[in-house]
PDB file of N, CA and C in Angstrom:
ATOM      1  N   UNK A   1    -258.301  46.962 -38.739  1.00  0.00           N
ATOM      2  CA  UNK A   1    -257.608  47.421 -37.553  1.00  0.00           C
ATOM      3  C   UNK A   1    -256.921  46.215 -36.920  1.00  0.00           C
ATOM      4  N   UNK A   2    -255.740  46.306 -36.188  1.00  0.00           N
ATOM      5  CA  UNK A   2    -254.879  45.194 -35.837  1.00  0.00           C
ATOM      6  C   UNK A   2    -254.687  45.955 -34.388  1.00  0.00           C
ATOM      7  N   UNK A   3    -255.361  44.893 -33.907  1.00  0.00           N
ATOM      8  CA  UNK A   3    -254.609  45.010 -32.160  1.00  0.00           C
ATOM      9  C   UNK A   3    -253.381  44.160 -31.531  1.00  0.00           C
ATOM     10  N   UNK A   4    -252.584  44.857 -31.470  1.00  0.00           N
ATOM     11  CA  UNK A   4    -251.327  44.077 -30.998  1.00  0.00           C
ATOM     12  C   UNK A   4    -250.987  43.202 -31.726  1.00  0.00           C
ATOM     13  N   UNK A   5    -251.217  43.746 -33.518  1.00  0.00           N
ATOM     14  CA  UNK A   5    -250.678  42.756 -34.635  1.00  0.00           C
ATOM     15  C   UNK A   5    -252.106  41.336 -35.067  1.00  0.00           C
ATOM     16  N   UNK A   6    -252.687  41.534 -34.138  1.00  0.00           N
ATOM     17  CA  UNK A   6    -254.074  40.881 -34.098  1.00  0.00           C
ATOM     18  C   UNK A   6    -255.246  40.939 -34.896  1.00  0.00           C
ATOM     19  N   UNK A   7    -255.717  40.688 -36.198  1.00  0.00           N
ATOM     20  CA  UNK A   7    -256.978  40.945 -36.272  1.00  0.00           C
ATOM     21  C   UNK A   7    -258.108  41.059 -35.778  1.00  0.00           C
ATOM     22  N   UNK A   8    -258.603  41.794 -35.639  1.00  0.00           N
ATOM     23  CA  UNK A   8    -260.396  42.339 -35.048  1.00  0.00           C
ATOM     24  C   UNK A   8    -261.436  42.010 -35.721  1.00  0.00           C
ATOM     25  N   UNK A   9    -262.736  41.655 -34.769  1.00  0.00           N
ATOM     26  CA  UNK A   9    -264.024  41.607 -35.753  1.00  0.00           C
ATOM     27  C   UNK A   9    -264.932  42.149 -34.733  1.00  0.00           C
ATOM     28  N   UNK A  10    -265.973  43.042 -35.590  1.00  0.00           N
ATOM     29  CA  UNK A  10    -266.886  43.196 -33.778  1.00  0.00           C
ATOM     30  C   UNK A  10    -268.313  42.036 -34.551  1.00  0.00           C
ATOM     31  N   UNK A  11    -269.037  41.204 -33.678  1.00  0.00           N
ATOM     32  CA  UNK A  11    -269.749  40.620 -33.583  1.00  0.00           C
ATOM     33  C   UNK A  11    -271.110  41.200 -33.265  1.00  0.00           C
ATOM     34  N   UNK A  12    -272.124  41.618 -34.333  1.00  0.00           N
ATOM     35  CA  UNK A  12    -273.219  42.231 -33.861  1.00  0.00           C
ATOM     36  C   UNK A  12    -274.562  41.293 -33.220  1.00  0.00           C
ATOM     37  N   UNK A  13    -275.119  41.632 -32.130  1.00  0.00           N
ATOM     38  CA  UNK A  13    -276.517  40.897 -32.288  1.00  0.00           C
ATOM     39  C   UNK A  13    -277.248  41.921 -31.667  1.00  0.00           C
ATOM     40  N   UNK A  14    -278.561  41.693 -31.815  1.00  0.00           N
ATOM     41  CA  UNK A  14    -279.839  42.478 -31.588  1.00  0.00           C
ATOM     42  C   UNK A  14    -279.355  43.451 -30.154  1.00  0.00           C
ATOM     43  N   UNK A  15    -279.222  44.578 -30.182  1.00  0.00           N
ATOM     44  CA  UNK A  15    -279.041  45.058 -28.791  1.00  0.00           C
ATOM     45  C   UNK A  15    -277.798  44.732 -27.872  1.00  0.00           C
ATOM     46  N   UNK A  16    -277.039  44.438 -28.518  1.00  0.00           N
ATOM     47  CA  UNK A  16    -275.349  43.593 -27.776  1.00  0.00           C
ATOM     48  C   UNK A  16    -274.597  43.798 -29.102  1.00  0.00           C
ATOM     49  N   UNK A  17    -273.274  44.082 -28.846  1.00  0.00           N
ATOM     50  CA  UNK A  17    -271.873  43.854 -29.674  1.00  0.00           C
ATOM     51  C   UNK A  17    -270.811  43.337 -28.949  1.00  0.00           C
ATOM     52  N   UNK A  18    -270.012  42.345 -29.591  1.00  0.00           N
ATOM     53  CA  UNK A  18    -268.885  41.961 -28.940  1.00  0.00           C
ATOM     54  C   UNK A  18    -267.888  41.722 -29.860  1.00  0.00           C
ATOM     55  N   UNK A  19    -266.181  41.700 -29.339  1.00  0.00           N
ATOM     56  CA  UNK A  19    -265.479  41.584 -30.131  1.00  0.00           C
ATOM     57  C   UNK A  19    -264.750  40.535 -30.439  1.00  0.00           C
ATOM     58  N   UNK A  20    -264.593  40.104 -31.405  1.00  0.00           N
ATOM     59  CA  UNK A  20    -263.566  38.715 -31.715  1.00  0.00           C
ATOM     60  C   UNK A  20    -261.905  39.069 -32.306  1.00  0.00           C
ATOM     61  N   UNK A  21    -261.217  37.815 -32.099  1.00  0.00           N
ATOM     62  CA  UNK A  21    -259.356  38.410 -32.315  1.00  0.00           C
ATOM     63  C   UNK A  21    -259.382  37.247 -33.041  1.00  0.00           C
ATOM     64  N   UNK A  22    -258.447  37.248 -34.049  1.00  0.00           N
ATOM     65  CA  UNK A  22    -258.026  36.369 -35.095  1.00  0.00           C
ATOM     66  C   UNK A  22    -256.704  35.871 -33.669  1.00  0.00           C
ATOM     67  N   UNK A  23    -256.865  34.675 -33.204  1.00  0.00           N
ATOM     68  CA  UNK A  23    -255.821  34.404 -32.031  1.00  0.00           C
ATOM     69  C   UNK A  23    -255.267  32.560 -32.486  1.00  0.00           C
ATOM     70  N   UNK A  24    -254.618  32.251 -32.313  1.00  0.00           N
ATOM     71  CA  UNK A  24    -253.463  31.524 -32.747  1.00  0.00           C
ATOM     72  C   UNK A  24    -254.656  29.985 -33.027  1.00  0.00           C
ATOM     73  N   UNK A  25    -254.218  28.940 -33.766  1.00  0.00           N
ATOM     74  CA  UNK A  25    -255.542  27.665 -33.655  1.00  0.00           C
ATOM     75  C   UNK A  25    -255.478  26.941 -32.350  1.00  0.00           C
ATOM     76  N   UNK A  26    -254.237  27.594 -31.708  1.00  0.00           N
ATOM     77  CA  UNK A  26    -254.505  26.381 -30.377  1.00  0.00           C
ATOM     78  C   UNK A  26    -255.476  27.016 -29.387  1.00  0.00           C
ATOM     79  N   UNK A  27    -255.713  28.238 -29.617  1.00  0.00           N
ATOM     80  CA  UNK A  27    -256.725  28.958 -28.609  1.00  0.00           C
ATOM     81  C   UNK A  27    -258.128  28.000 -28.618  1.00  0.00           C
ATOM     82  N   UNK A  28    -258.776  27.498 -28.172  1.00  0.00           N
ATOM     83  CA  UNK A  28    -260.207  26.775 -28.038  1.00  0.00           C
ATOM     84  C   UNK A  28    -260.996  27.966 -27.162  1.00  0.00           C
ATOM     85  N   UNK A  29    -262.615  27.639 -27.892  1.00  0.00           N
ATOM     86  CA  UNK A  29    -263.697  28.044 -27.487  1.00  0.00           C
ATOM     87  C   UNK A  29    -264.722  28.678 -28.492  1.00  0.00           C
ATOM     88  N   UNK A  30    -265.479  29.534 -28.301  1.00  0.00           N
ATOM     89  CA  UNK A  30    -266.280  30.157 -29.271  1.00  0.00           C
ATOM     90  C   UNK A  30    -266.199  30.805 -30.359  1.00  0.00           C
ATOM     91  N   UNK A  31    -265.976  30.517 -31.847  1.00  0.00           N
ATOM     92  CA  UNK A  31    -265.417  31.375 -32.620  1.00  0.00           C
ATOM     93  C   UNK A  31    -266.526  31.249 -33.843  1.00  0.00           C
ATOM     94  N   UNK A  32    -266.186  32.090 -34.383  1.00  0.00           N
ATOM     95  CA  UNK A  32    -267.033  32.461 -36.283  1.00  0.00           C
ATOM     96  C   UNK A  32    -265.449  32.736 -36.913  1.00  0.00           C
ATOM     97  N   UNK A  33    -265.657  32.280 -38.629  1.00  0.00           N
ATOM     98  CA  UNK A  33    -265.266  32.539 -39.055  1.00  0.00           C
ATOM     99  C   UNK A  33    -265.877  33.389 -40.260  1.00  0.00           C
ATOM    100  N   UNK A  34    -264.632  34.516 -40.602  1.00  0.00           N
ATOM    101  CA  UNK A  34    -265.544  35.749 -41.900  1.00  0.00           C
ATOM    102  C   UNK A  34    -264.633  35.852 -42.584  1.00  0.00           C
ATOM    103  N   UNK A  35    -264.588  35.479 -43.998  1.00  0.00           N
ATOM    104  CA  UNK A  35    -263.428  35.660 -45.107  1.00  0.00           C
ATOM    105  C   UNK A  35    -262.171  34.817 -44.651  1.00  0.00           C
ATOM    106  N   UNK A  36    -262.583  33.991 -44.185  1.00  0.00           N
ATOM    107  CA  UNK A  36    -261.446  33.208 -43.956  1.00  0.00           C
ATOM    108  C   UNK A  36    -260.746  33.049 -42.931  1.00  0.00           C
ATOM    109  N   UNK A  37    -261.302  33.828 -41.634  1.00  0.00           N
ATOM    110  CA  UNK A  37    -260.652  34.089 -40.621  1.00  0.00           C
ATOM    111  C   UNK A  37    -261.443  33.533 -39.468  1.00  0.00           C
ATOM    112  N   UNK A  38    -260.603  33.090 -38.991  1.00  0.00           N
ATOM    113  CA  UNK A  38    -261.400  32.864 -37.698  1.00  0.00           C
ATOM    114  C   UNK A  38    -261.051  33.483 -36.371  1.00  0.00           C
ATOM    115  N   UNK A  39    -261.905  33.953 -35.840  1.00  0.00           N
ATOM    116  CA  UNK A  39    -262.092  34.890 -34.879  1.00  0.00           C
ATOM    117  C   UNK A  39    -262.646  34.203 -34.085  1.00  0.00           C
ATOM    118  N   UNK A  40    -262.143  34.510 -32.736  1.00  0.00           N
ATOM    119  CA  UNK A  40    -262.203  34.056 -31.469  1.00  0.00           C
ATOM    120  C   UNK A  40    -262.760  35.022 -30.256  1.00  0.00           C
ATOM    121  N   UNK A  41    -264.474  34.382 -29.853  1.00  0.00           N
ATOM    122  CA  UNK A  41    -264.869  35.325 -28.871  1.00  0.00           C
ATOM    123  C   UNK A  41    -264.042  35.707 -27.694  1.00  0.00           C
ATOM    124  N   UNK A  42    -263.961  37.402 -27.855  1.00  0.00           N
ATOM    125  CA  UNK A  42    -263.591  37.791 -26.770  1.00  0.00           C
ATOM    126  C   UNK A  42    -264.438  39.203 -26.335  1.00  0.00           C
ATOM    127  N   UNK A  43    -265.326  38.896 -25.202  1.00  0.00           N
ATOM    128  CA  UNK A  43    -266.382  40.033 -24.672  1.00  0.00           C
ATOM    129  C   UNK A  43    -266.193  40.626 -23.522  1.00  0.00           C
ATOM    130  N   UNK A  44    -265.574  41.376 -23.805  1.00  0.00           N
ATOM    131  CA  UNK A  44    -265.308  42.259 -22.650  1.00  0.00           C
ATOM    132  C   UNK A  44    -266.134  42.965 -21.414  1.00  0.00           C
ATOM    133  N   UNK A  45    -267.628  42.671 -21.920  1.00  0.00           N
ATOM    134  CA  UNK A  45    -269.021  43.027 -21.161  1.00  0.00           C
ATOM    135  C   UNK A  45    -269.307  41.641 -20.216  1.00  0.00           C
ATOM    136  N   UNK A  46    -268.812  40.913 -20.986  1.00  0.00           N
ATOM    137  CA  UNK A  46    -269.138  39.183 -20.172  1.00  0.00           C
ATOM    138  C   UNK A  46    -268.086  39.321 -19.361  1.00  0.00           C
ATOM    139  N   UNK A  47    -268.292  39.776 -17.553  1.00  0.00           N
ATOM    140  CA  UNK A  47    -267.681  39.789 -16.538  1.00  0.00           C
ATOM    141  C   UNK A  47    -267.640  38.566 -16.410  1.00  0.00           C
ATOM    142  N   UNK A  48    -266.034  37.951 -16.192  1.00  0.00           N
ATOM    143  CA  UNK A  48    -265.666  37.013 -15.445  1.00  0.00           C
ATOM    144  C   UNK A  48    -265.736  35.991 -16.569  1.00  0.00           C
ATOM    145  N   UNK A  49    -265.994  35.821 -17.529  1.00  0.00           N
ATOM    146  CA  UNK A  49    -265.967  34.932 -18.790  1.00  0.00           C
ATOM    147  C   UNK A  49    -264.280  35.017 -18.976  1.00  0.00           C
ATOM    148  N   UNK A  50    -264.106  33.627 -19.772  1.00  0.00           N
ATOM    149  CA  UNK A  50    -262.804  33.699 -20.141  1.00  0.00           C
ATOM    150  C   UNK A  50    -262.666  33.607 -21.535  1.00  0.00           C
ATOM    151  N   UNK A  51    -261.531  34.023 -22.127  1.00  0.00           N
ATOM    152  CA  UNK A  51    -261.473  34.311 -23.718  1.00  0.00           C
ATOM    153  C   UNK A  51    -262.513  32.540 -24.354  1.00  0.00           C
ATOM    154  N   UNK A  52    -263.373  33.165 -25.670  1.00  0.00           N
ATOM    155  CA  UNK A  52    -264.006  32.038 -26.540  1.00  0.00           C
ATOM    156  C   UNK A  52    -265.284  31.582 -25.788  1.00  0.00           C
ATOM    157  N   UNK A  53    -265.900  32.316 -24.617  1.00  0.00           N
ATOM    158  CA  UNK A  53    -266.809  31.994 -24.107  1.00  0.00           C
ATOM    159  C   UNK A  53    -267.732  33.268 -24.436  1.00  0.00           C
ATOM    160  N   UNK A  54    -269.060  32.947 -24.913  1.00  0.00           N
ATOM    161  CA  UNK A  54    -270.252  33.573 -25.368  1.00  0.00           C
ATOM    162  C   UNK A  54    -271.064  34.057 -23.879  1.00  0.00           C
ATOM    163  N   UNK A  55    -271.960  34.857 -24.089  1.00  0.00           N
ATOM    164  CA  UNK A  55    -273.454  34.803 -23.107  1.00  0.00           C
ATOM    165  C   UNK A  55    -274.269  34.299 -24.008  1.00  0.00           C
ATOM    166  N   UNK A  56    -274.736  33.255 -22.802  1.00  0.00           N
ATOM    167  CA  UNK A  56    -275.416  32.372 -22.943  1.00  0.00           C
ATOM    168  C   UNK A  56    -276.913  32.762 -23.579  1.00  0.00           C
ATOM    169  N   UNK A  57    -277.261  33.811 -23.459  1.00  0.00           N
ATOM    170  CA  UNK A  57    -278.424  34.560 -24.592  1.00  0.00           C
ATOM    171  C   UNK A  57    -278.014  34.661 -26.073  1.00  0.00           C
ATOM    172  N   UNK A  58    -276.895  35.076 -26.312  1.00  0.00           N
ATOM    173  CA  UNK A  58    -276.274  34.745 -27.753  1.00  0.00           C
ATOM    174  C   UNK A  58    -276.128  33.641 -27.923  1.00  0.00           C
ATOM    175  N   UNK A  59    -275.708  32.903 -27.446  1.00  0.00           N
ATOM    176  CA  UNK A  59    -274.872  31.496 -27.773  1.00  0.00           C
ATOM    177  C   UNK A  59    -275.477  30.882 -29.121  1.00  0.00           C
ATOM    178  N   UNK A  60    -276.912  31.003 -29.492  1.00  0.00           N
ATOM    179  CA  UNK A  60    -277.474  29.834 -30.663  1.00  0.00           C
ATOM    180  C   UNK A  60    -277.831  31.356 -31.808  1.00  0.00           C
ATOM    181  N   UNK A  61    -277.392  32.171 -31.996  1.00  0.00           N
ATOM    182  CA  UNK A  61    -277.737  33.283 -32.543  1.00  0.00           C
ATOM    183  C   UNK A  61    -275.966  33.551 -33.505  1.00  0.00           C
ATOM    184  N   UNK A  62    -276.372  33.779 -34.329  1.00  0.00           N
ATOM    185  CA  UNK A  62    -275.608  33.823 -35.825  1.00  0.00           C
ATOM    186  C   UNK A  62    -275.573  35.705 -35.614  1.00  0.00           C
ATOM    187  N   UNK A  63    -274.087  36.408 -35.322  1.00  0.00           N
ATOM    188  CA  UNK A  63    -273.721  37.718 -35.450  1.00  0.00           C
ATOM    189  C   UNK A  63    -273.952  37.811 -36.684  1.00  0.00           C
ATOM    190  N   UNK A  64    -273.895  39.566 -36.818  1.00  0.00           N
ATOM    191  CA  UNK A  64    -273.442  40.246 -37.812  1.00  0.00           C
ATOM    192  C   UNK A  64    -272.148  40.266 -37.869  1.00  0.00           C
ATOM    193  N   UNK A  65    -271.049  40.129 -38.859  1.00  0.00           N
ATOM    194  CA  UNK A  65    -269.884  39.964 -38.223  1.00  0.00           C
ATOM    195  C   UNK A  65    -268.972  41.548 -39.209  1.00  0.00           C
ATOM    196  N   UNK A  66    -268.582  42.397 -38.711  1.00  0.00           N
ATOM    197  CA  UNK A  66    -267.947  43.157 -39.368  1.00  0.00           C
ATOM    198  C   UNK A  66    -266.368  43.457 -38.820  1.00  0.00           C
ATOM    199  N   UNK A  67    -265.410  42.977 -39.975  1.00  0.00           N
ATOM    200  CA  UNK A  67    -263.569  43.617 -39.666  1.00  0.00           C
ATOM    201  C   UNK A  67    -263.490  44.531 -39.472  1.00  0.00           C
ATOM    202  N   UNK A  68    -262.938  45.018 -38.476  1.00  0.00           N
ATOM    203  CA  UNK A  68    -262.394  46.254 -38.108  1.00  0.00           C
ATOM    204  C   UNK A  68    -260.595  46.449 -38.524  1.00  0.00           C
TER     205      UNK A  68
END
C-alpha cells in the first residue's frame, strides 16, 4: 500500500501497533529497516511526538515489522 506515493510498514509490539513511511534519507529519527527499506517512525497514538520519535516503552524492543 502507498500513501501519498509513500511506502507503509505497520510496526507490531506486544499490545501496541504503529506505523512507519519509507520518507526521504534526510528525514532523522527512529527507523527499522525491512527488505531494504527503511521506514521511518511515525505513531499516530504518540500524542504530541514528532515524526521518528518512538514511546519510550518500545524504544529497546525489536517490532514485528509487516508492508502494507
Amino acid at each position: 500500500m502507498a500513501l501519498l506515493g509513500l511506502d507503509v510498514a505497520m510496526f507490531s509490539y506486544k499490545g501496541h501497533v504503529a506505523c512507519g513511511v519509507a520518507l526521504p534519507s534526510s528525514v532523522t529519527g527512529d527507523s527499522f529497516t525491512h527488505d531494504g527499506t527503511r521506514y521511518v517512525m511515525c505513531d499516530p497514538t504518540y500524542i504530541g511526538a514528532p515524526i521518528g520519535a518512538t514511546m519510550p516503552k518500545y524504544r529497546d524492543v525489536e517490532p514485528l515489522i509487516t508492508k502494507l
